[in-house]
Structure formats: C-alpha cells, structure tokens
N, C-alpha and C. Protein backbone atom coordinates (compact mmCIF):
# COMPACT_ATOMS: atom_id res chain seq x y z
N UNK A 1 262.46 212.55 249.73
CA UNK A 1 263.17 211.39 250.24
C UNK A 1 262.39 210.14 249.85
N UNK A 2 263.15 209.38 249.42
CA UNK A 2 262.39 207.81 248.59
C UNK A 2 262.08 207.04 249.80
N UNK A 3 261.33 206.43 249.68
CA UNK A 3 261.38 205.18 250.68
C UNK A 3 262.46 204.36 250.69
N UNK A 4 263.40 203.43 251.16
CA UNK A 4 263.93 202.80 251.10
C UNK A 4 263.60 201.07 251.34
N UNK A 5 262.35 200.86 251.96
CA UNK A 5 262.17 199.73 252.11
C UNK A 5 261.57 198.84 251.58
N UNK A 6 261.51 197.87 251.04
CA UNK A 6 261.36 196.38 249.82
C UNK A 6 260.56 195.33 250.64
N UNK A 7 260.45 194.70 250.04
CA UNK A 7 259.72 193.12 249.96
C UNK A 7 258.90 193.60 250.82
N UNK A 8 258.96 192.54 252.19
CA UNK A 8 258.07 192.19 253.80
C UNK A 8 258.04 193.67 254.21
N UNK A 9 259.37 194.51 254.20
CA UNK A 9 259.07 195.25 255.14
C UNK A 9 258.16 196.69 254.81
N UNK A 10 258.59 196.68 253.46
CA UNK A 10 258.32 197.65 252.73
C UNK A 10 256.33 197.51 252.95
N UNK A 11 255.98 196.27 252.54
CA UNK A 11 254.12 195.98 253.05
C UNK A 11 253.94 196.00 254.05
N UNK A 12 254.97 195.66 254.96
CA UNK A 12 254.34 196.08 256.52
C UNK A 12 254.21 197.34 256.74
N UNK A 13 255.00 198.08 256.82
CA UNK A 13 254.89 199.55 256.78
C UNK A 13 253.77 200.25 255.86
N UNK A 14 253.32 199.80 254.79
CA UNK A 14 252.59 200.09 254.00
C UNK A 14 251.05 200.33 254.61
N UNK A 15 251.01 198.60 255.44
CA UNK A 15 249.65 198.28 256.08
C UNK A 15 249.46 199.05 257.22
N UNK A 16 250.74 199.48 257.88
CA UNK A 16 250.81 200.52 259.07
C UNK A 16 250.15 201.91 258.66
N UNK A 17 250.57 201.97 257.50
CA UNK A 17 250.33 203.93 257.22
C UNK A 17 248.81 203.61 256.85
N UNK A 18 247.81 202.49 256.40
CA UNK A 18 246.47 202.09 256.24
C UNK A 18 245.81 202.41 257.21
N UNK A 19 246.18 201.25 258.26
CA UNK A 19 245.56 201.68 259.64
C UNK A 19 245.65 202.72 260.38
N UNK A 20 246.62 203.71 259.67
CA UNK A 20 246.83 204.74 260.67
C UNK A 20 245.84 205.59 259.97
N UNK A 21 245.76 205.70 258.58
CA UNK A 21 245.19 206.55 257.63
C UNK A 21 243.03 205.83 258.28
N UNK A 22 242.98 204.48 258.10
CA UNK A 22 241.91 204.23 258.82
C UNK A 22 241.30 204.67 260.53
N UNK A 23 242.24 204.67 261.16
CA UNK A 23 241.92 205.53 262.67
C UNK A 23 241.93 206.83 262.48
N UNK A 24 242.56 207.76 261.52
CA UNK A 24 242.37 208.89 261.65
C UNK A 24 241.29 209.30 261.19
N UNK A 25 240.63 208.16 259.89
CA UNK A 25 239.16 208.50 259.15
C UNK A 25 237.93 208.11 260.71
N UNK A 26 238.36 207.35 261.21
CA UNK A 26 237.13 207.28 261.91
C UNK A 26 237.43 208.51 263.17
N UNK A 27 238.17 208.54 263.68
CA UNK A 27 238.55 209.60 264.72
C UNK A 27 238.11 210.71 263.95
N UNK A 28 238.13 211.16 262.70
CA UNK A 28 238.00 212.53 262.43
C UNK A 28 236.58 213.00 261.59
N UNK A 29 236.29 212.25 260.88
CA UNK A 29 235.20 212.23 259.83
C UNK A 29 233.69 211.29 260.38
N UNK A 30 233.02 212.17 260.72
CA UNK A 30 231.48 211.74 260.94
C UNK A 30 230.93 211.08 260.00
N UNK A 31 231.01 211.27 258.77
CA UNK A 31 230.58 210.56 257.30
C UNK A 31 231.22 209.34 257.28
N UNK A 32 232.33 209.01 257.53
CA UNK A 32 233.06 208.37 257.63
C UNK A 32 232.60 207.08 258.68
N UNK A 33 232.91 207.66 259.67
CA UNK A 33 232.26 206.66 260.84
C UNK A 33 230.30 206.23 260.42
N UNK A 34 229.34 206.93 260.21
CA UNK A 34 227.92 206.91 259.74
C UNK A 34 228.11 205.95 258.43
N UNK A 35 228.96 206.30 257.16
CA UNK A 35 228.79 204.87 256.15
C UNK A 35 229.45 203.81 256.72
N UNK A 36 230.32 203.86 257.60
CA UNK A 36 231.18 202.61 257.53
C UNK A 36 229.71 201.46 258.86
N UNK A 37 229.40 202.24 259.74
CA UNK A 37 228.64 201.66 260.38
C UNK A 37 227.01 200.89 259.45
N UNK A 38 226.59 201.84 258.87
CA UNK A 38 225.69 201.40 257.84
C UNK A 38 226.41 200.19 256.28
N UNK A 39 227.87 199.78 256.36
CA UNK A 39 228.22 199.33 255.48
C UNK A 39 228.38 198.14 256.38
N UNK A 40 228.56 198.05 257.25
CA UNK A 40 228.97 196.48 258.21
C UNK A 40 227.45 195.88 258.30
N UNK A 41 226.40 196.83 258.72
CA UNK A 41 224.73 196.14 259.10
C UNK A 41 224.38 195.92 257.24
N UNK A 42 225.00 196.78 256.40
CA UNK A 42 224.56 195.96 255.01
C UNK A 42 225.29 194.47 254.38
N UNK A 43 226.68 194.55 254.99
CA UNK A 43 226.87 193.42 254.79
C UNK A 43 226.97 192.20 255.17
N UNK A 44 226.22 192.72 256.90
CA UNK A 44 225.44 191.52 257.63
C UNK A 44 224.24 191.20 257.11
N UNK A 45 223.63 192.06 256.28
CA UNK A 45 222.18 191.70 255.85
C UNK A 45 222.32 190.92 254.49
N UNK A 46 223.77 191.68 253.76
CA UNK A 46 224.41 190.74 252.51
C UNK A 46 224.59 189.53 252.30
N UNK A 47 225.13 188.55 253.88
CA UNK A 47 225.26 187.67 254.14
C UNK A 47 223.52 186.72 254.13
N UNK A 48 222.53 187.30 255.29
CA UNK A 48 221.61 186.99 255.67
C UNK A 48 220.75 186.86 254.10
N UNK A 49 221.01 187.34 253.36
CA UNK A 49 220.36 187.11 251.93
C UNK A 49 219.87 186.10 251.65
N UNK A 50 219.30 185.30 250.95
CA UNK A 50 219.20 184.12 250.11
C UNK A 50 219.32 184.56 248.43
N UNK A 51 220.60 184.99 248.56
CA UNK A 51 221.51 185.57 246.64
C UNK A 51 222.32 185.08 246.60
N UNK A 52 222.53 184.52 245.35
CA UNK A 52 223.35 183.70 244.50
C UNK A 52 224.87 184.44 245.28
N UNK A 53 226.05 184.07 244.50
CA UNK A 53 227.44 185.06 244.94
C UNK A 53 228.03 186.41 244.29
N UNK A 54 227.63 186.08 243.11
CA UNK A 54 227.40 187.25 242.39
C UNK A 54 226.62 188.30 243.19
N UNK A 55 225.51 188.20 243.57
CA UNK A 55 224.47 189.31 243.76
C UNK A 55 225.22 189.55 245.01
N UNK A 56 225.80 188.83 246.20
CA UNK A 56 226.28 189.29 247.20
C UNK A 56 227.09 189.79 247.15
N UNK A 57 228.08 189.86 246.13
CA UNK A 57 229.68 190.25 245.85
C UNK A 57 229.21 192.16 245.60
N UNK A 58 228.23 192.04 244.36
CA UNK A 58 227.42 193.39 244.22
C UNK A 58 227.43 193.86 245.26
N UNK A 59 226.14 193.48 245.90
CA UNK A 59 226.07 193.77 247.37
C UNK A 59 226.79 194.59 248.40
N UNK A 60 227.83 193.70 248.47
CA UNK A 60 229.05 194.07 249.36
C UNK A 60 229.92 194.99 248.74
N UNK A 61 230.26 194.90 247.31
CA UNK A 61 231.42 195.53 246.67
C UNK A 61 230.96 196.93 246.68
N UNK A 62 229.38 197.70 246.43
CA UNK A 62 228.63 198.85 246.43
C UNK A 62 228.63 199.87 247.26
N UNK A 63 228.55 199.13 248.93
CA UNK A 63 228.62 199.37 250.02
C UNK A 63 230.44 200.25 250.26
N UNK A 64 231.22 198.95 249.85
CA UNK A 64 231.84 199.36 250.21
C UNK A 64 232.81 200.46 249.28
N UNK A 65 232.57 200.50 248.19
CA UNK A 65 233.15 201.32 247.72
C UNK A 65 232.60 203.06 248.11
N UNK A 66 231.42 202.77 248.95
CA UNK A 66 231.49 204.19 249.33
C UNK A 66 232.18 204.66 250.65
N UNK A 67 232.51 203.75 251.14
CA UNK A 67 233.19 203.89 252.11
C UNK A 67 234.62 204.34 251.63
N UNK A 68 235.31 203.62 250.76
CA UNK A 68 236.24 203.94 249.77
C UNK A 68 236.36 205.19 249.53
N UNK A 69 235.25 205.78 248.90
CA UNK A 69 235.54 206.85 247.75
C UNK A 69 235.09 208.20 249.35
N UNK A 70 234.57 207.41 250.49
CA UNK A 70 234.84 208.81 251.47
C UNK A 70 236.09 208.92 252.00
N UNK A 71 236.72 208.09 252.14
CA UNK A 71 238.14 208.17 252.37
C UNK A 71 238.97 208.78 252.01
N UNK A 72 238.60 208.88 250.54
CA UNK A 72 239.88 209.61 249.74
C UNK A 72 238.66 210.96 249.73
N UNK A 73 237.78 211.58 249.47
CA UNK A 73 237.04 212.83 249.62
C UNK A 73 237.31 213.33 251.33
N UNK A 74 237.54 212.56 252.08
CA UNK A 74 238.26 213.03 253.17
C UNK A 74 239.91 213.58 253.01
N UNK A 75 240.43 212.52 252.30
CA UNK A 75 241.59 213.48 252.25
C UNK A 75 241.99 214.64 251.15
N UNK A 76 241.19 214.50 250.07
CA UNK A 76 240.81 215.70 249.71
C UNK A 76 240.83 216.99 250.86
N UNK A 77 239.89 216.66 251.41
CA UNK A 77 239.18 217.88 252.50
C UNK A 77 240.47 218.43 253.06
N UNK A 78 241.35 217.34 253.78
CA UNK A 78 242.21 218.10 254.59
C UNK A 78 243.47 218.12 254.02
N UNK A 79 243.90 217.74 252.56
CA UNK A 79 244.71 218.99 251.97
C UNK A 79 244.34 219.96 251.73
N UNK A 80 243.06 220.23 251.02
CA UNK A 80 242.52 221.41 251.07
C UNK A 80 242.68 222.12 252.06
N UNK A 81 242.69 221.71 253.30
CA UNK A 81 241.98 222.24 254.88
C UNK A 81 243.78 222.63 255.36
N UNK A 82 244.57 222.06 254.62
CA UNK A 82 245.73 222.28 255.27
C UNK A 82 246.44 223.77 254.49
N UNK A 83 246.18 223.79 252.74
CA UNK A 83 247.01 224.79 252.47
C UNK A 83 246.24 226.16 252.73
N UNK A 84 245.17 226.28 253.00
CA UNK A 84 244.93 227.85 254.10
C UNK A 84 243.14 227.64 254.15
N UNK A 85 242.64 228.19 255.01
CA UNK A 85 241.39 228.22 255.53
C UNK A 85 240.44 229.55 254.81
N UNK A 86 241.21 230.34 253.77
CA UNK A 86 240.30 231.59 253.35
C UNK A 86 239.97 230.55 251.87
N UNK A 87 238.54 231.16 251.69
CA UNK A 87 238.04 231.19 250.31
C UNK A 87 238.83 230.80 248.97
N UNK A 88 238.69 229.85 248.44
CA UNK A 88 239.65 229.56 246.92
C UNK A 88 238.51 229.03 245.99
N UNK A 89 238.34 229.40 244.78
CA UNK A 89 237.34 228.85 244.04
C UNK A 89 237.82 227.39 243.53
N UNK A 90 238.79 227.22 243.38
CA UNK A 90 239.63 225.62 243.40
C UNK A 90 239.39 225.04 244.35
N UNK A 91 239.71 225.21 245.69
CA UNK A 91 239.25 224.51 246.82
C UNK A 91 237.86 223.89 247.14
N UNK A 92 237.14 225.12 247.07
CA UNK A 92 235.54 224.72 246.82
C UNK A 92 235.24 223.79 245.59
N UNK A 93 236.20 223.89 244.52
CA UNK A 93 235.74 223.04 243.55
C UNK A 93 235.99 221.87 243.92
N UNK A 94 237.15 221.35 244.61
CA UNK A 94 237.95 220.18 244.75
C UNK A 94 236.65 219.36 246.20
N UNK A 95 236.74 220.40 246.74
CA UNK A 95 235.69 220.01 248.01
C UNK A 95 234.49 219.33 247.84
N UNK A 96 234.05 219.73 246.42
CA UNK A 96 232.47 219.65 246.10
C UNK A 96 232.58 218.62 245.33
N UNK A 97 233.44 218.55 244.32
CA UNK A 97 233.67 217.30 243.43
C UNK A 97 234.37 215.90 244.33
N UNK A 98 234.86 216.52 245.43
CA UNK A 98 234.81 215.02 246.28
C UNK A 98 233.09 214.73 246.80
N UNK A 99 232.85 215.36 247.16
CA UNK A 99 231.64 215.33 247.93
C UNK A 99 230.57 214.76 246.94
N UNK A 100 230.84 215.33 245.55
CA UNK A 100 230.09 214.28 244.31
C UNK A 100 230.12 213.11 244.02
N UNK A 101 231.50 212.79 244.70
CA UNK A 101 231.91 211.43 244.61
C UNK A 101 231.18 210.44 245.34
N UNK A 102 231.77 211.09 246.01
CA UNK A 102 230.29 210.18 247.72
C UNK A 102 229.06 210.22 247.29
N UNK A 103 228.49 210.91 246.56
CA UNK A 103 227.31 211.01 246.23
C UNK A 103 226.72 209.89 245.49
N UNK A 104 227.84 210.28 244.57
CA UNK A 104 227.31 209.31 243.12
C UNK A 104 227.88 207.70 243.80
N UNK A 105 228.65 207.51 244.65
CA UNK A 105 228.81 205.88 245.20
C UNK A 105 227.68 205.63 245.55
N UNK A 106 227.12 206.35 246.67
CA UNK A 106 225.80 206.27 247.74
C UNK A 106 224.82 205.89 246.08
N UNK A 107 224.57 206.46 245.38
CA UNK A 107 223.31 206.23 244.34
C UNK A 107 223.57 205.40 243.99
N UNK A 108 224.88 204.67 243.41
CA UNK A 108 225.13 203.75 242.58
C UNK A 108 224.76 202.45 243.85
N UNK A 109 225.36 202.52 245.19
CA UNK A 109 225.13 201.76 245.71
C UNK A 109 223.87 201.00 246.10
N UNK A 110 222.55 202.32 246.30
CA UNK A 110 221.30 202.58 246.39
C UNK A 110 220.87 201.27 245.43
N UNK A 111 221.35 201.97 243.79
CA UNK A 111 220.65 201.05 242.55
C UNK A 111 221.19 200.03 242.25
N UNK A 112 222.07 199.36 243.04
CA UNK A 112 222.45 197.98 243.26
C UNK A 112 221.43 197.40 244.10
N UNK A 113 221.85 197.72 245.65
CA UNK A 113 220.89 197.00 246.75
C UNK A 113 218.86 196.90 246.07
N UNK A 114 218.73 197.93 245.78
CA UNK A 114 217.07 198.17 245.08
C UNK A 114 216.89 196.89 243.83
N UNK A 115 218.15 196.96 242.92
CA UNK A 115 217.72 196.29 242.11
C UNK A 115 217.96 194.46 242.61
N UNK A 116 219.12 194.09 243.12
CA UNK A 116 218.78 192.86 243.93
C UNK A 116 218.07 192.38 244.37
N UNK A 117 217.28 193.41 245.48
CA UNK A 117 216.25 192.77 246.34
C UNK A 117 214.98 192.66 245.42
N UNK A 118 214.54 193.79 244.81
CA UNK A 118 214.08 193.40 243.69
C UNK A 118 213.69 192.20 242.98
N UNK A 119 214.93 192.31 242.09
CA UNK A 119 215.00 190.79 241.33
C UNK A 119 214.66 189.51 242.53
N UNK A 120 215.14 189.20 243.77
CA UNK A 120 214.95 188.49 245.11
C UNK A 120 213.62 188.45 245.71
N UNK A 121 212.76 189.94 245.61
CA UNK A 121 211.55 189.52 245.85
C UNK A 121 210.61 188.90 244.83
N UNK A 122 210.77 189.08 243.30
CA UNK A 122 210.60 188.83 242.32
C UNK A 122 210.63 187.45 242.08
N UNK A 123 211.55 186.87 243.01
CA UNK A 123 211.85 185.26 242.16
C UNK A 123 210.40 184.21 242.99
C-alpha cells in the first residue's frame, strides 16, 4: 500500500515516524542511549572549544554520525531479531557488519576529536 500523502502532510507524518523510530532507539537500545549521551557532553565540549567552524562542524558531524550509523545497526538487529531467533549464518553476518559499522564511526570519530585537539593544543 503506497502512501498517499504529499506536501505538509506527507513531512509531518514523516517527522512523526522519526520520533517514533527515535523513542523506540532510546527505549530499546543501551548503545544507543550510552553514544547519544556521550554525543551531547561532546558537543557541549564542541561548543566550549576555542576552533575555528570548520573544526567544530568536524567535531560535531563525527559524533554524530555514530549515533546515526547505531540507529540504522539497530534496525538491522531487529529485522534480523524479527524473522526468527535460531542461528542463520546471514543473520550473524548482517549483525556483525552492522556492529562494524558502529565501530568504524566510533574510530573515525576518535581520529577526528584526537586530531583537532591536537592541532588546538599545538597552536
């Protein structure tokens, strides 16, 4: 069944199924709730910086894309989690390659914040 709804209403509804998709990540996912809390005190500290806008945009954009990329490795999880609970070597693959994902954000994010402050203690 298509959606039927356009323009205004069609984005309101859109932003509805967000927030709903956002309360269910924090209601359900511990990882979820743990980066997003460590992504708000980084981008209070993002702010507190003395970095150009660039370096804060980094900053902030790093952070949050791991928050991002757990979101969708969350819903990974619970399609996985929905079409049956026994053993699938696909499943485990799909599970793990989300879980790489998160990984490789968290590092990438890591060698952003390191190299900023860096360059910041440097100047």
């Amino acid at each position: 069944m298509a959606n039927q709804s356009t323009g205004l209403t069609r984005i309101y509804k859109a932003a509805g199924y967000s927030v709903k998709g956002l309360r269910a990540a924090w209601q359900n996912e511990a990882a979820f709730r743990q980066e997003t809390l460590v992504a708000i005190l980084a981008i209070i500290l993002a702010f507190w910086l003395d970095v150009d806008a660039l370096a804060r945009i980094l900053l902030i954009a790093s952070v949050v894309l791991v928050v991002i990329i757990e979101v969708i490795n969350s819903a990974i999880e619970a399609v996985v989690d929905r079409i049956g609970s026994e053993f699938h070597e696909l499943s485990g693959r799909a599970k793990d390659m989300g879980s790489a994902a998160v990984l490789l954000a968290i590092l990438l994010a890591l060698f952003v914040w390191i190299t900023v402050l860096w360059q910041h203690a440097s100047l």
